[in-house]
N, C-alpha and C. Protein backbone atom coordinates (compact mmCIF):
# COMPACT_ATOMS: atom_id res chain seq x y z
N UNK A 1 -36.00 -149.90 95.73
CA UNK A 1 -35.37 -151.16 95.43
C UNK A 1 -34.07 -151.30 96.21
N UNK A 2 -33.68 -150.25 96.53
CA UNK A 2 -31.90 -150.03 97.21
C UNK A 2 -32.29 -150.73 98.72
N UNK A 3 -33.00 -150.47 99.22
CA UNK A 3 -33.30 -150.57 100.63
C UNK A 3 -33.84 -151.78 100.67
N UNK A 4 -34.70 -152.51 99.56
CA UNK A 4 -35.31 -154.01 99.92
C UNK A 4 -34.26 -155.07 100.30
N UNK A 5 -32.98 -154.58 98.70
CA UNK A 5 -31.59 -155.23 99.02
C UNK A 5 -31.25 -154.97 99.95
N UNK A 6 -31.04 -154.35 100.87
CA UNK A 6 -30.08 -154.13 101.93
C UNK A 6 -30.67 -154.90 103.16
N UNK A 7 -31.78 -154.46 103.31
CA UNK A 7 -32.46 -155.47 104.17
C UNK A 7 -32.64 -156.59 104.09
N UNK A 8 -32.68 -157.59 102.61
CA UNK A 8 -32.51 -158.94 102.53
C UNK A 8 -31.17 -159.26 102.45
N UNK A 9 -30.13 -158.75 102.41
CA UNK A 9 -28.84 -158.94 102.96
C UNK A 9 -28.64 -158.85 104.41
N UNK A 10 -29.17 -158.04 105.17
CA UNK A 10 -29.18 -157.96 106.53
C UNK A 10 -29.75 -159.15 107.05
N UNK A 11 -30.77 -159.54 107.14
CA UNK A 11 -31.42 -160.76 107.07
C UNK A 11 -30.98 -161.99 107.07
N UNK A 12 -30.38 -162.10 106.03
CA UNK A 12 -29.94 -163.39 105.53
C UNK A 12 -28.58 -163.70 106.26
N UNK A 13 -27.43 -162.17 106.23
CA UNK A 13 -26.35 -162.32 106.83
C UNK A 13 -26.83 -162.16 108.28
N UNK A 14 -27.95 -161.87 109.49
CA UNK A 14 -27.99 -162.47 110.73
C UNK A 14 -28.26 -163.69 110.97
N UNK A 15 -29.31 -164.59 109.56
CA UNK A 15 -29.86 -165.70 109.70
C UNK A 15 -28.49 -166.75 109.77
N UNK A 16 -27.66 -166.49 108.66
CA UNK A 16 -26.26 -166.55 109.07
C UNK A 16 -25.28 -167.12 110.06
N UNK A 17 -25.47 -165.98 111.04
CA UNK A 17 -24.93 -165.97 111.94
C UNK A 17 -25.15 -166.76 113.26
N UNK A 18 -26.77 -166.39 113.03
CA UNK A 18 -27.13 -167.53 114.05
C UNK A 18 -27.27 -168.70 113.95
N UNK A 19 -26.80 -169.38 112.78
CA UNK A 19 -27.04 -170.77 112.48
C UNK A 19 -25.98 -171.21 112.86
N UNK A 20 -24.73 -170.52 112.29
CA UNK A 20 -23.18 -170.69 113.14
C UNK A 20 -23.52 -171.04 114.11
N UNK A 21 -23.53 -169.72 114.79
CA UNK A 21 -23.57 -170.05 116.68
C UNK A 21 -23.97 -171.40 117.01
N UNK A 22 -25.48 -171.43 116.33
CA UNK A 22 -26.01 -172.25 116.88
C UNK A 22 -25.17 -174.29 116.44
N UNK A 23 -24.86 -174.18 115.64
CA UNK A 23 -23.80 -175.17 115.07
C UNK A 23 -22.84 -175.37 115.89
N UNK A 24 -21.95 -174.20 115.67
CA UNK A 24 -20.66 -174.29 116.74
C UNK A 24 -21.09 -174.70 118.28
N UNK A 25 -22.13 -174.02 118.71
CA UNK A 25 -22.24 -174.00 120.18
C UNK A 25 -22.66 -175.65 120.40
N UNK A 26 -23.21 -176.53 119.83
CA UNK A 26 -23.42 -177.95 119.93
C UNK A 26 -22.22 -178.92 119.43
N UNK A 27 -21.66 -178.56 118.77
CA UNK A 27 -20.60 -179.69 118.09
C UNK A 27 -19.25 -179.13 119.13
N UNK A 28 -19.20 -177.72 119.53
CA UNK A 28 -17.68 -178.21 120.02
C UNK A 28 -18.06 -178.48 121.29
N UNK A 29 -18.87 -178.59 122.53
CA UNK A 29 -18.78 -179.53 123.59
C UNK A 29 -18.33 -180.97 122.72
N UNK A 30 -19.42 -181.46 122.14
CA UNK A 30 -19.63 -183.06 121.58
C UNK A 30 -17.82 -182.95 121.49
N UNK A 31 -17.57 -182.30 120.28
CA UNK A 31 -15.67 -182.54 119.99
C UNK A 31 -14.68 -182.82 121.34
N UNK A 32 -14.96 -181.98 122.75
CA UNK A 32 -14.43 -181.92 123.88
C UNK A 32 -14.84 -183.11 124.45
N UNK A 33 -16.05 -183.86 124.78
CA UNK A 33 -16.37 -185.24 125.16
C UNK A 33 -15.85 -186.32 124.33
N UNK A 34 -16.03 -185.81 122.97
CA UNK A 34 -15.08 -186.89 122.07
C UNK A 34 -13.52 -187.41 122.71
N UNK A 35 -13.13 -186.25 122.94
CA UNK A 35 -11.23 -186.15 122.93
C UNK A 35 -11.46 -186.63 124.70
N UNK A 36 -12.21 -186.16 125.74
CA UNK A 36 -12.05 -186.82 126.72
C UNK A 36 -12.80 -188.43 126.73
N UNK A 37 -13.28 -189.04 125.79
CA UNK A 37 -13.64 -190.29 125.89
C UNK A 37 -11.94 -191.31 125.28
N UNK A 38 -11.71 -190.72 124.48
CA UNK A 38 -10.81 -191.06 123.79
C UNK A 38 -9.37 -190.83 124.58
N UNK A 39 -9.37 -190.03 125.41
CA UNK A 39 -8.32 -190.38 126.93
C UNK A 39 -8.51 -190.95 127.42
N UNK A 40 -9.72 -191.27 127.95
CA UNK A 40 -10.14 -192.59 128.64
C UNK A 40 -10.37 -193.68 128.04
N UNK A 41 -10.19 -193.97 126.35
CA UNK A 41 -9.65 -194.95 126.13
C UNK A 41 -8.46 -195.79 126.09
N UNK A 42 -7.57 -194.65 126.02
CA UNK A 42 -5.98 -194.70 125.82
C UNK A 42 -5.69 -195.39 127.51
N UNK A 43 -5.97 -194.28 128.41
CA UNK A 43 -5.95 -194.63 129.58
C UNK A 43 -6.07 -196.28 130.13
N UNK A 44 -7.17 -196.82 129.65
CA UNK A 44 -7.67 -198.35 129.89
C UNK A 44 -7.11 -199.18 129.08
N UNK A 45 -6.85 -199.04 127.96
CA UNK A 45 -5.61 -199.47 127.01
C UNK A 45 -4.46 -199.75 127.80
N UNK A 46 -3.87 -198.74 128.22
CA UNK A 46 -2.43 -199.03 128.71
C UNK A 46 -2.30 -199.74 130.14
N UNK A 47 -3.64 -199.74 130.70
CA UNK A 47 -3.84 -200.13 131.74
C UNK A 47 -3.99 -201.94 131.66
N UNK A 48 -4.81 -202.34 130.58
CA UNK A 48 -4.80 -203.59 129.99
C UNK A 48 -3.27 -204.33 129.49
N UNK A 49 -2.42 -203.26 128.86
CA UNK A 49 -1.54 -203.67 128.53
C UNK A 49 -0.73 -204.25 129.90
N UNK A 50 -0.88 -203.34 131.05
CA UNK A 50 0.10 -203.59 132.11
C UNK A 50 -0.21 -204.33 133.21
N UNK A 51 -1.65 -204.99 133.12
CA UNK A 51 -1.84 -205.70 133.57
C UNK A 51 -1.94 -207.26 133.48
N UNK A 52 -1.65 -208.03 134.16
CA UNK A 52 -1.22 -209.67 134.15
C UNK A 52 -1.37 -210.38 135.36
N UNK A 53 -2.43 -211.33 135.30
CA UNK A 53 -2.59 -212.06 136.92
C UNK A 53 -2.28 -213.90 136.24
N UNK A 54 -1.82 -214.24 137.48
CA UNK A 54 -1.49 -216.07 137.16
C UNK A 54 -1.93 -216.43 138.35
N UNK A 55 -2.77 -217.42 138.09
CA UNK A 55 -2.98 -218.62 138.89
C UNK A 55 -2.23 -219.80 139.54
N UNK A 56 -1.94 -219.46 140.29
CA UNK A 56 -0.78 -220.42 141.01
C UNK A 56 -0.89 -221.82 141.57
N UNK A 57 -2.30 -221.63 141.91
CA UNK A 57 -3.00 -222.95 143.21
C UNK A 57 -4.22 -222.80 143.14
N UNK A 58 -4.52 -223.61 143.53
CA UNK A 58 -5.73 -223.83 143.61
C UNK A 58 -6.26 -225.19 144.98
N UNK A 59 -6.54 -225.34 145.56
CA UNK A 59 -6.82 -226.02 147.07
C UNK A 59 -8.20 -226.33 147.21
N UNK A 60 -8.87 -227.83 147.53
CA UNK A 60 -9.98 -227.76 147.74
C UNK A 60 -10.34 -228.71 148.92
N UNK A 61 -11.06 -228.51 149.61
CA UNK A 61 -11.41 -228.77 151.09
C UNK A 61 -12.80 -229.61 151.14
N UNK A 62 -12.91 -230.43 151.61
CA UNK A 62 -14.40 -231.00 151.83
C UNK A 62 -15.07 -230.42 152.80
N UNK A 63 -16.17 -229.72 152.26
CA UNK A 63 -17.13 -229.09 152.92
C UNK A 63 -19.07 -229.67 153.10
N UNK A 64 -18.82 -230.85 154.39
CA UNK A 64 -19.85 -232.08 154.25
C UNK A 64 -20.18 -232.67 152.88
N UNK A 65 -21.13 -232.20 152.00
CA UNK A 65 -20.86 -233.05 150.81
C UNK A 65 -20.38 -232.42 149.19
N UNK A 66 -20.33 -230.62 149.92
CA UNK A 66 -19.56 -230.03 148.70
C UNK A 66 -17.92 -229.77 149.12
N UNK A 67 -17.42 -229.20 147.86
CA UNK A 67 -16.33 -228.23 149.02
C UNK A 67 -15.83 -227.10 148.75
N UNK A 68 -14.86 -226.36 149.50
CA UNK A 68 -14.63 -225.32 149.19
C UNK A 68 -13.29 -225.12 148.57
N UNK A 69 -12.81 -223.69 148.05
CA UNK A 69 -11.69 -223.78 146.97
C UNK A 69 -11.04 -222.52 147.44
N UNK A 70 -9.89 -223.04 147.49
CA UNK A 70 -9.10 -221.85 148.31
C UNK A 70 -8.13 -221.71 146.74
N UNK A 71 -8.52 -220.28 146.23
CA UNK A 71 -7.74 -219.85 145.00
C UNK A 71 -6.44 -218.90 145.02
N UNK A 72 -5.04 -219.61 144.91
CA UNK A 72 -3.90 -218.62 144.68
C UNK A 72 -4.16 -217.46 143.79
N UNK A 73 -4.01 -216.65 143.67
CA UNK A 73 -3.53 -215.46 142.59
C UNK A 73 -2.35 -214.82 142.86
N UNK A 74 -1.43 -214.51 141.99
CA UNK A 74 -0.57 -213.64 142.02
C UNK A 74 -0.64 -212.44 140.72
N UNK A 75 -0.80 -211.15 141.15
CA UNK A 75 -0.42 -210.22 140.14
C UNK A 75 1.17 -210.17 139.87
N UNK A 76 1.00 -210.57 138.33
CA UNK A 76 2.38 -210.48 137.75
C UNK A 76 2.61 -209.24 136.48
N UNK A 77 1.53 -208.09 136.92
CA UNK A 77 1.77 -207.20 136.23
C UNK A 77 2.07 -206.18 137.05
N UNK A 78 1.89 -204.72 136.76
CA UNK A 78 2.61 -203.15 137.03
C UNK A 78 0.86 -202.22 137.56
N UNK A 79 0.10 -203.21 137.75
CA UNK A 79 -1.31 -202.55 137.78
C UNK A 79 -1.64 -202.73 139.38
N UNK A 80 -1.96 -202.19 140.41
CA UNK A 80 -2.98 -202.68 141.31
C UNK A 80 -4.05 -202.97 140.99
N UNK A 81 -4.66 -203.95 141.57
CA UNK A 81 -5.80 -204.58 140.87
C UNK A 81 -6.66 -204.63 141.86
N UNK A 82 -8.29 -204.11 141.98
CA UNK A 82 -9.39 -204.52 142.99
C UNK A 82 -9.88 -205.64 142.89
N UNK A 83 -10.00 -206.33 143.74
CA UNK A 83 -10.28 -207.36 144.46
C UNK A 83 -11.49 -207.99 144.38
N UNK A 84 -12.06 -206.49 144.73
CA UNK A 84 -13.47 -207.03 144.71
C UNK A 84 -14.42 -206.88 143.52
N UNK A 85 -13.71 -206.30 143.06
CA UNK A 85 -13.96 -206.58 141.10
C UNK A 85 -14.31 -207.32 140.19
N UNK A 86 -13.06 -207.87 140.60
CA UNK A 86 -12.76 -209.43 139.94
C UNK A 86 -14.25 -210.74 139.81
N UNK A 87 -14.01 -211.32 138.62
CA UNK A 87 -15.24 -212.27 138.56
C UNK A 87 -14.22 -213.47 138.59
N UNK A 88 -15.11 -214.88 139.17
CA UNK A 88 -14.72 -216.48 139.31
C UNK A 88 -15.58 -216.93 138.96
N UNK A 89 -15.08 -217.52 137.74
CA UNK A 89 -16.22 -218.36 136.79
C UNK A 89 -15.25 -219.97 137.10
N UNK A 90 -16.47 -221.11 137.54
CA UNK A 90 -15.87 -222.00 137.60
C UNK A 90 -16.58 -222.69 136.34
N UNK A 91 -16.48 -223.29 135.63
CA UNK A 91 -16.96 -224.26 134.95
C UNK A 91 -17.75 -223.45 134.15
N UNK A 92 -18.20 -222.24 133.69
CA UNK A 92 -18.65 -221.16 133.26
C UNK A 92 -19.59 -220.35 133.90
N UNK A 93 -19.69 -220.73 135.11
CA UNK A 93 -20.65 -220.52 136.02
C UNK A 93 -20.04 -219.11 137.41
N UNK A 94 -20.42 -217.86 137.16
CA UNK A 94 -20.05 -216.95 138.05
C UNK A 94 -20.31 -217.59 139.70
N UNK A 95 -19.65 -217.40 140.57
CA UNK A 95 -19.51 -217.50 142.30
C UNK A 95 -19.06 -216.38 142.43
N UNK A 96 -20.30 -216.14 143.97
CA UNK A 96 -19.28 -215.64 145.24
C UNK A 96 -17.83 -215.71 145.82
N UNK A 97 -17.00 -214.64 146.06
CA UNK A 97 -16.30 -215.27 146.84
C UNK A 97 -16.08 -214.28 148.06
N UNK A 98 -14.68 -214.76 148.61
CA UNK A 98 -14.00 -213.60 149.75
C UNK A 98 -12.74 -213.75 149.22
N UNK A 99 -12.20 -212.51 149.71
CA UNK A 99 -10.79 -212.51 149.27
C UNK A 99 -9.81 -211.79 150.52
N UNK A 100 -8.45 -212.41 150.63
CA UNK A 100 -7.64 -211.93 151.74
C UNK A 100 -7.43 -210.12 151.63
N UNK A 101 -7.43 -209.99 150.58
CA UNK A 101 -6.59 -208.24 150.63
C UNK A 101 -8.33 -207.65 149.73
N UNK A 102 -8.10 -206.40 149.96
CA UNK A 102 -8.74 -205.78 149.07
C UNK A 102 -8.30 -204.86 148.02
N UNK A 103 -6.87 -205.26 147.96
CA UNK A 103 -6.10 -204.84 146.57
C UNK A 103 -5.39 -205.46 146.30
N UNK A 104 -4.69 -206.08 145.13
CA UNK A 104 -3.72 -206.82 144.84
C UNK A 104 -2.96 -206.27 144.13
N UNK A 105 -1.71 -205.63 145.00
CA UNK A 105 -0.77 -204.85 144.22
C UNK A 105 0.37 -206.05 143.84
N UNK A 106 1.29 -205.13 142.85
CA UNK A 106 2.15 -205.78 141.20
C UNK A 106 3.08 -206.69 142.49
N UNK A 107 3.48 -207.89 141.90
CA UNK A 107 3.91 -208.88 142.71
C UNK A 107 4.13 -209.15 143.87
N UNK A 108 2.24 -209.46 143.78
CA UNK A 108 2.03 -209.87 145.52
C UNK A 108 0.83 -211.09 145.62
N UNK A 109 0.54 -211.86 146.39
CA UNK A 109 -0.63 -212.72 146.17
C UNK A 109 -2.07 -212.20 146.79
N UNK A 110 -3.01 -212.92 146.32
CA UNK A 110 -3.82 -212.62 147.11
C UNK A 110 -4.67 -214.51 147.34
N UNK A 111 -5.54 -214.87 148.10
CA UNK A 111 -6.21 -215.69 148.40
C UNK A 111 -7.46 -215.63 148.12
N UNK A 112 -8.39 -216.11 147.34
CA UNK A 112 -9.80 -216.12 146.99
C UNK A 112 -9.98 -217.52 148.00
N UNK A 113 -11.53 -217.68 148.57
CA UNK A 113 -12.00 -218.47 148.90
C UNK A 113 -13.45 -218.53 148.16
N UNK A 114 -13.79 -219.83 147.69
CA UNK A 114 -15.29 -219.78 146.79
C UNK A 114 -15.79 -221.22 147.97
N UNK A 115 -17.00 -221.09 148.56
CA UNK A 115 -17.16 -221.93 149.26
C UNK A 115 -18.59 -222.74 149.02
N UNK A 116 -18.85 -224.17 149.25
CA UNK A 116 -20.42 -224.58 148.76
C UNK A 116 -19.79 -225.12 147.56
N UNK A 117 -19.35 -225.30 146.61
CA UNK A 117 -19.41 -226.08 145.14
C UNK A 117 -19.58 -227.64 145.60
N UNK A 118 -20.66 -227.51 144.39
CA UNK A 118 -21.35 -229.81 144.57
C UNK A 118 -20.29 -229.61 144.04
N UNK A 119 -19.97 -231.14 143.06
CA UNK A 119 -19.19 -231.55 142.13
C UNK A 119 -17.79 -232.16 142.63
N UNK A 120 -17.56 -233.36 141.73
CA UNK A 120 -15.96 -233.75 142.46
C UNK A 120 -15.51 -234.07 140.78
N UNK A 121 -15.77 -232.98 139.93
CA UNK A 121 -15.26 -233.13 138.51
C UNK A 121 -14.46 -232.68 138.34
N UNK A 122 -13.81 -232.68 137.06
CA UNK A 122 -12.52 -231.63 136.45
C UNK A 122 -13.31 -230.33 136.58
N UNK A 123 -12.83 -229.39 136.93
CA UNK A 123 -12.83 -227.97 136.91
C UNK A 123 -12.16 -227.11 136.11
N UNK A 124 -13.02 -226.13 135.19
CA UNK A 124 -12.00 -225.06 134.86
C UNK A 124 -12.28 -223.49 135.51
N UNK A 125 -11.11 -223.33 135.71
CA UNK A 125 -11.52 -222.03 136.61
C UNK A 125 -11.07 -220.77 135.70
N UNK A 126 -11.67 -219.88 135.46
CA UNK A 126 -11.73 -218.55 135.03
C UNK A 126 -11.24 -217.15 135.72
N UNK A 127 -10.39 -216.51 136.26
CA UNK A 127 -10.65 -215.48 136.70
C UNK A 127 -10.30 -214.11 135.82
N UNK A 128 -11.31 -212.84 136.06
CA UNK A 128 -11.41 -212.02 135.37
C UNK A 128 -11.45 -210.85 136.14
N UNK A 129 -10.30 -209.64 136.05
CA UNK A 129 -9.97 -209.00 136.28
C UNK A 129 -10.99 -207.57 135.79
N UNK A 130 -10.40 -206.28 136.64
CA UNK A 130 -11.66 -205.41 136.71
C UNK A 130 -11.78 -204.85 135.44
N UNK A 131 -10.03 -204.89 134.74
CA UNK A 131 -10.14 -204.11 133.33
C UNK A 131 -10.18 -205.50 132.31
N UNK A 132 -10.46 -206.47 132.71
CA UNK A 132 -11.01 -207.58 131.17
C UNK A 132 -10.04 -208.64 131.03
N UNK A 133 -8.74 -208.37 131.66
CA UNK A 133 -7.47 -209.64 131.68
C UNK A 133 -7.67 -210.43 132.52
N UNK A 134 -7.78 -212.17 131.86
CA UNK A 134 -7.99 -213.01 132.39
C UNK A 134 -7.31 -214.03 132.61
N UNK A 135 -7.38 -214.96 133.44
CA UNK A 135 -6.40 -216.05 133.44
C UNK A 135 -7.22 -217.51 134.04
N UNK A 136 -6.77 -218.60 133.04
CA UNK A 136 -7.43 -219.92 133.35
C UNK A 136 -6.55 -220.94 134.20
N UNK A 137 -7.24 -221.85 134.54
CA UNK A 137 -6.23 -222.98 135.56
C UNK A 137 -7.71 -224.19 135.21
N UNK A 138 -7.00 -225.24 134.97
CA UNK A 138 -7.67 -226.37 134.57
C UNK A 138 -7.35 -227.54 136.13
N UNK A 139 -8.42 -228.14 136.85
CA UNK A 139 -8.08 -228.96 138.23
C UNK A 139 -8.81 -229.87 138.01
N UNK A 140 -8.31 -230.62 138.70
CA UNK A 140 -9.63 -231.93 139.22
C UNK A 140 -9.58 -232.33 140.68
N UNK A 141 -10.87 -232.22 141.07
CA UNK A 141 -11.03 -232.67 142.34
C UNK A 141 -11.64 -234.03 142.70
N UNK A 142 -10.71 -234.77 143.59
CA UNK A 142 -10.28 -236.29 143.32
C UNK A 142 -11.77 -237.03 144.29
């Protein structure tokens, strides 16, 4: 009887052990991806916070029977901002564009060109930045 105990203690305390392991060895990566997702939230956070673009101008050109729209931007935040990132929603509608720089560093302009739009209506223009900050400008083209 001495020896059955000892061996179902042995048993039970390796079964034990390996359930640990096997526990620990899966949850603390997950905990380490946790805490690095969660820097990279903080990270984009503060990055949102410090970023700020304004619409300055807006210019439109007759292009045979559409035209084209030559868009001011100025970054008026602490962020460099890509360029080619950025979305132009006119009227809710995403466009192509080109743009003068391919970065728009903290108080500097850049030039969008969106070219081809029918329409000689009020316009609202949208632009949306790579981390989610946006800025509107309301026009009409006469």
């Amino acid at each position: 009887m001495g020896f059955s105990l000892s061996a179902a203690a042995a048993i039970i305390g390796v079964s034990i052990l390996l359930a640990i392991e096997m526990i620990v060895s899966t949850t603390v990566p997950t905990f380490t991806e946790v805490h690095d997702s969660y820097d990279k939230l903080r990270d984009r956070s503060i990055e949102q916070i410090q970023t700020d673009i304004n619409i300055t101008n807006v210019e439109t050109y007759v292009n045979g029977s559409n035209y084209d729209h030559n868009i001011t931007v100025e970054n008026t935040g602490s962020v460099s901002l890509v360029t080619g990132k950025f979305d132009i929603l006119i009227n809710g509608t995403s466009y192509n564009f080109e743009c003068s720089k391919a970065y728009l560093y903290p108080e500097s302009e850049a030039y969008f060109n969106v070219t081809n739009l029918a329409g000689s209506e009020s316009k609202k223009l949208k632009i949306v930045t790579n981390n989610g900050i946006s800025d509107y400008y309301e026009y009409t083209i006469p």
